[in-house]
N, C-alpha and C. Protein backbone atom coordinates (compact mmCIF):
# COMPACT_ATOMS: atom_id res chain seq x y z
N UNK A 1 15.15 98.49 67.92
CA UNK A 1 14.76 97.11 67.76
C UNK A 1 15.31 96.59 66.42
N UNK A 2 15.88 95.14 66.72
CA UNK A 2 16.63 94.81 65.22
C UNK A 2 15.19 94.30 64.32
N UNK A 3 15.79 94.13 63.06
CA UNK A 3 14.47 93.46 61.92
C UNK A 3 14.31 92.63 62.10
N UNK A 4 14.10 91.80 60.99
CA UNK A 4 13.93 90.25 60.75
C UNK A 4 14.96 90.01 60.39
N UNK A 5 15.64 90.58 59.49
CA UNK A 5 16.53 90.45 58.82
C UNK A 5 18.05 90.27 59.70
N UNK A 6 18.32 91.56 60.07
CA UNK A 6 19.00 91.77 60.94
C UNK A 6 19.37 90.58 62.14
N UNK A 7 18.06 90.42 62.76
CA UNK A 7 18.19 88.70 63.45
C UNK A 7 18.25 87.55 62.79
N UNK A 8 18.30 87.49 61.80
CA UNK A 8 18.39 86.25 61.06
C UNK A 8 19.76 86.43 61.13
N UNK A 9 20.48 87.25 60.48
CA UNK A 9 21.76 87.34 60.49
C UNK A 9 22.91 87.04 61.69
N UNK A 10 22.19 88.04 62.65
CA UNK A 10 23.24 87.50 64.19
C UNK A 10 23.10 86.80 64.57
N UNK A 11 21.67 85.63 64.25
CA UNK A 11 21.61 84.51 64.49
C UNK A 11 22.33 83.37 63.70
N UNK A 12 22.70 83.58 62.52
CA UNK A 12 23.52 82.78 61.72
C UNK A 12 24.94 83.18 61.86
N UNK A 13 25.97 84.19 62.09
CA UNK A 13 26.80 84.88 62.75
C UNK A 13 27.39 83.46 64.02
N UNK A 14 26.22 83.61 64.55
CA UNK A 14 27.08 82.93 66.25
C UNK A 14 26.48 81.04 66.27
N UNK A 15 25.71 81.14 64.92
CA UNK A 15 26.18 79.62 64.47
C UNK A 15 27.18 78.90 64.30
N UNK A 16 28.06 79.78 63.75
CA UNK A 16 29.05 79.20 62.88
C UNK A 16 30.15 79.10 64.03
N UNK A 17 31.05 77.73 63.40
CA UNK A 17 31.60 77.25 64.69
C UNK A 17 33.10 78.23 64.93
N UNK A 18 33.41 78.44 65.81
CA UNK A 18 34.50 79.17 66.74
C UNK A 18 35.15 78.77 67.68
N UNK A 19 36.20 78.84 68.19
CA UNK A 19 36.71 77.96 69.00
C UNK A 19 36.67 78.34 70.39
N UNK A 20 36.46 76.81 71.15
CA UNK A 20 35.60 77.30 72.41
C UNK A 20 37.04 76.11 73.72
N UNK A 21 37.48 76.59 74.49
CA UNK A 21 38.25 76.31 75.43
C UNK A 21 37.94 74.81 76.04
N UNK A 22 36.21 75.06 76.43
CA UNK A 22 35.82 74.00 77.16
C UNK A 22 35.57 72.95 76.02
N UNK A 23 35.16 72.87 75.15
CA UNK A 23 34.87 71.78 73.94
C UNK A 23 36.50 71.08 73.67
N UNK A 24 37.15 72.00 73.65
CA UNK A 24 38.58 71.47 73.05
C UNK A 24 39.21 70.73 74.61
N UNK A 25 39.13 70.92 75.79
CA UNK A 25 39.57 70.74 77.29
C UNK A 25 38.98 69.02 77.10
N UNK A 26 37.12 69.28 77.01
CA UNK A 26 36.83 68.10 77.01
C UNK A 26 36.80 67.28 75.89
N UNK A 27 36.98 67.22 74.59
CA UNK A 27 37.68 66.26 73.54
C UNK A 27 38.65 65.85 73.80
N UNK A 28 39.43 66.82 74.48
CA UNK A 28 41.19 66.50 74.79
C UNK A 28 40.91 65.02 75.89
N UNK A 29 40.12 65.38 77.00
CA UNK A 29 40.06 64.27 77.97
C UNK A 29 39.22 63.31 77.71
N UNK A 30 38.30 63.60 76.57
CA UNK A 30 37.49 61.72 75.90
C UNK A 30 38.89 61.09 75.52
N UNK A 31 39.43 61.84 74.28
CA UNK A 31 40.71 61.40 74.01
C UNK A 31 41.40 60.53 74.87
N UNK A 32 42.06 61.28 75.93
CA UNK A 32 43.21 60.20 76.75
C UNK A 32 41.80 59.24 77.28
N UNK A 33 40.60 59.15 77.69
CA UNK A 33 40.24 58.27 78.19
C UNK A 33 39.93 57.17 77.42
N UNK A 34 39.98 57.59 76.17
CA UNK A 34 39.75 55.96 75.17
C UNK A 34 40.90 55.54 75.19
N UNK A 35 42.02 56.51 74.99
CA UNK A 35 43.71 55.65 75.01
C UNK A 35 43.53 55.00 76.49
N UNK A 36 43.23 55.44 77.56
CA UNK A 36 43.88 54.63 78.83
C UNK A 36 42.59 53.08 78.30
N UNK A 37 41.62 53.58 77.93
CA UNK A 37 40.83 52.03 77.72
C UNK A 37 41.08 51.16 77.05
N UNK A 38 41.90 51.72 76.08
CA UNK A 38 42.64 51.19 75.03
C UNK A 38 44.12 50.10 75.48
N UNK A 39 44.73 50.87 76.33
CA UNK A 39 45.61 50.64 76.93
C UNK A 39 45.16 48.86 78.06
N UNK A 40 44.05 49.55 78.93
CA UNK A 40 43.82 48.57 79.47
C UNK A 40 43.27 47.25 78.99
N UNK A 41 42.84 47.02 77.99
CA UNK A 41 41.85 46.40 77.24
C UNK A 41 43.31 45.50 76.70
N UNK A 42 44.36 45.92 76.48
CA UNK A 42 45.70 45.54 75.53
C UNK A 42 46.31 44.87 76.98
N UNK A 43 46.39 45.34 77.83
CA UNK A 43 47.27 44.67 79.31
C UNK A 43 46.15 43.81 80.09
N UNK A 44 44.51 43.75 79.67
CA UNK A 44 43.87 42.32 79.83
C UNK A 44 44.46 41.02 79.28
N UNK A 45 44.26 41.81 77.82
CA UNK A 45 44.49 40.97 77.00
C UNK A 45 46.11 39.74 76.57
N UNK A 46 46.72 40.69 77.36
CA UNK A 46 48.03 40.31 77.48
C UNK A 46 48.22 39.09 78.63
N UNK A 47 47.40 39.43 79.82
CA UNK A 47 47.33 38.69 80.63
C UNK A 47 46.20 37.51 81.08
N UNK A 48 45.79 37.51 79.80
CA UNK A 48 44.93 35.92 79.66
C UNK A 48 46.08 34.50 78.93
N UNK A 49 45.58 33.35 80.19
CA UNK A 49 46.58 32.42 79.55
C UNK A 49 46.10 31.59 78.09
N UNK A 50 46.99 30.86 77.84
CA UNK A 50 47.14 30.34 76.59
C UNK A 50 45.26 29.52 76.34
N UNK A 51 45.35 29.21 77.35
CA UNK A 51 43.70 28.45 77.36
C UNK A 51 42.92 28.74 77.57
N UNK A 52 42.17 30.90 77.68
CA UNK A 52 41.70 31.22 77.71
C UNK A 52 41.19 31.64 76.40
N UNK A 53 42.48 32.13 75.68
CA UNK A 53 43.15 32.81 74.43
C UNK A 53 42.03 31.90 73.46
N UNK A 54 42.28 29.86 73.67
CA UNK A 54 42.22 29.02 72.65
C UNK A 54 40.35 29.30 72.90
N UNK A 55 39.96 29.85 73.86
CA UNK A 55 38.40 29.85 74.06
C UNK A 55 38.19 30.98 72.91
N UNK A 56 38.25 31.96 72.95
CA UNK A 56 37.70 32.86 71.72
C UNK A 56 38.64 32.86 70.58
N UNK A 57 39.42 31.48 70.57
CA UNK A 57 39.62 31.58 69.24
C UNK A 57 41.00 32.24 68.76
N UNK A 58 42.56 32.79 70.08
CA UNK A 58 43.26 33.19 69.39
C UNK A 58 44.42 32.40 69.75
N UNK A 59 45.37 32.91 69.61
CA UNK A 59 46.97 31.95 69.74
C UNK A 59 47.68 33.23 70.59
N UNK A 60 48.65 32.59 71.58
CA UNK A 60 49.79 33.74 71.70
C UNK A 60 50.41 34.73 70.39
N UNK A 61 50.39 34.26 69.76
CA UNK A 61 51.24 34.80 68.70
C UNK A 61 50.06 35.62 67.79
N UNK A 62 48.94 35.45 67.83
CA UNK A 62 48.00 36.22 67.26
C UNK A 62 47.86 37.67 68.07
N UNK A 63 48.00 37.78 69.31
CA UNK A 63 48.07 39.19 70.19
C UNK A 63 49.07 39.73 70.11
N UNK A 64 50.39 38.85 70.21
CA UNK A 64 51.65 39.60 69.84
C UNK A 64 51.77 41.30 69.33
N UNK A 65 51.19 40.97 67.82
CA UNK A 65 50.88 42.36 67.70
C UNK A 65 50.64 43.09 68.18
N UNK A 66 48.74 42.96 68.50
CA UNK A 66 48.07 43.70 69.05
C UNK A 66 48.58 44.17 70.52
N UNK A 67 49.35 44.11 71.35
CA UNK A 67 49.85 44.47 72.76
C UNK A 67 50.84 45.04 72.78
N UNK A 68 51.39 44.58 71.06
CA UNK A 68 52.91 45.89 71.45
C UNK A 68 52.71 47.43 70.69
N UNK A 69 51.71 47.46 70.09
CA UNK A 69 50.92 48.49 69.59
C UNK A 69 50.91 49.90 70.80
N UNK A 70 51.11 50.49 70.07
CA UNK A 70 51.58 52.13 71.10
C UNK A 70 50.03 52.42 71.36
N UNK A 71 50.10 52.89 73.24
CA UNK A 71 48.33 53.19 73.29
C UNK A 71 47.70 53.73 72.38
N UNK A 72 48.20 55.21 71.55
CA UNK A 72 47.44 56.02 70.70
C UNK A 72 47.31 55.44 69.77
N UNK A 73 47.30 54.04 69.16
CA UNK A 73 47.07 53.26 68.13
C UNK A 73 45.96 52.52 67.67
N UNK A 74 44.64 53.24 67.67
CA UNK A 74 43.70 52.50 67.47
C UNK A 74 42.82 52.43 66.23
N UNK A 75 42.94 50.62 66.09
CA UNK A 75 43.14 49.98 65.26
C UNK A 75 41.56 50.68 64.86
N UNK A 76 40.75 50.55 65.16
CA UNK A 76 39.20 51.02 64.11
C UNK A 76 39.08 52.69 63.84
N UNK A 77 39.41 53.32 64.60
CA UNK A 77 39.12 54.77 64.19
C UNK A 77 40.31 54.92 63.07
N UNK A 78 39.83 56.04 62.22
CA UNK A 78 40.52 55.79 61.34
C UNK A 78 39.88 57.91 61.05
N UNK A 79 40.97 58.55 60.46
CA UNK A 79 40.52 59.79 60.92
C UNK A 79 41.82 60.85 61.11
């Protein structure tokens, strides 16, 4: 039978982080799914007309940017 001690230890042992297949599989696929949202959110946005644009306030030329921006380009995470 282990101690106290002893379990404290193998319990702090298999705390500590290690690399795990399924954690990295599914980060990998949040990942592409914020780029494809990202993506889509940029080809809405692309395809609202000029007098939708003037409703919240932007111009053609104010998205310009923002739509030619490469999917993996997102503008708030920062990281």
């Amino acid at each position: 039978m282990k101690s106290h001690a002893e379990f404290v230890q193998s319990c702090a042992r298999s705390a500590t982080p290690h690399f795990s297949l399924g954690r990295s599989l599914r980060a990998a696929w949040q990942q592409f799914g914020r780029w494809h949202a990202l993506y889509r959110q940029r080809q809405q946005l692309a395809s609202l007309s000029d007098e939708m644009l003037k409703d919240i306030g932007l111009s053609r030329a104010d998205i310009e940017t923002e739509i030619t921006r490469p999917f993996w380009d997102e503008p708030f995470r920062r990281g």
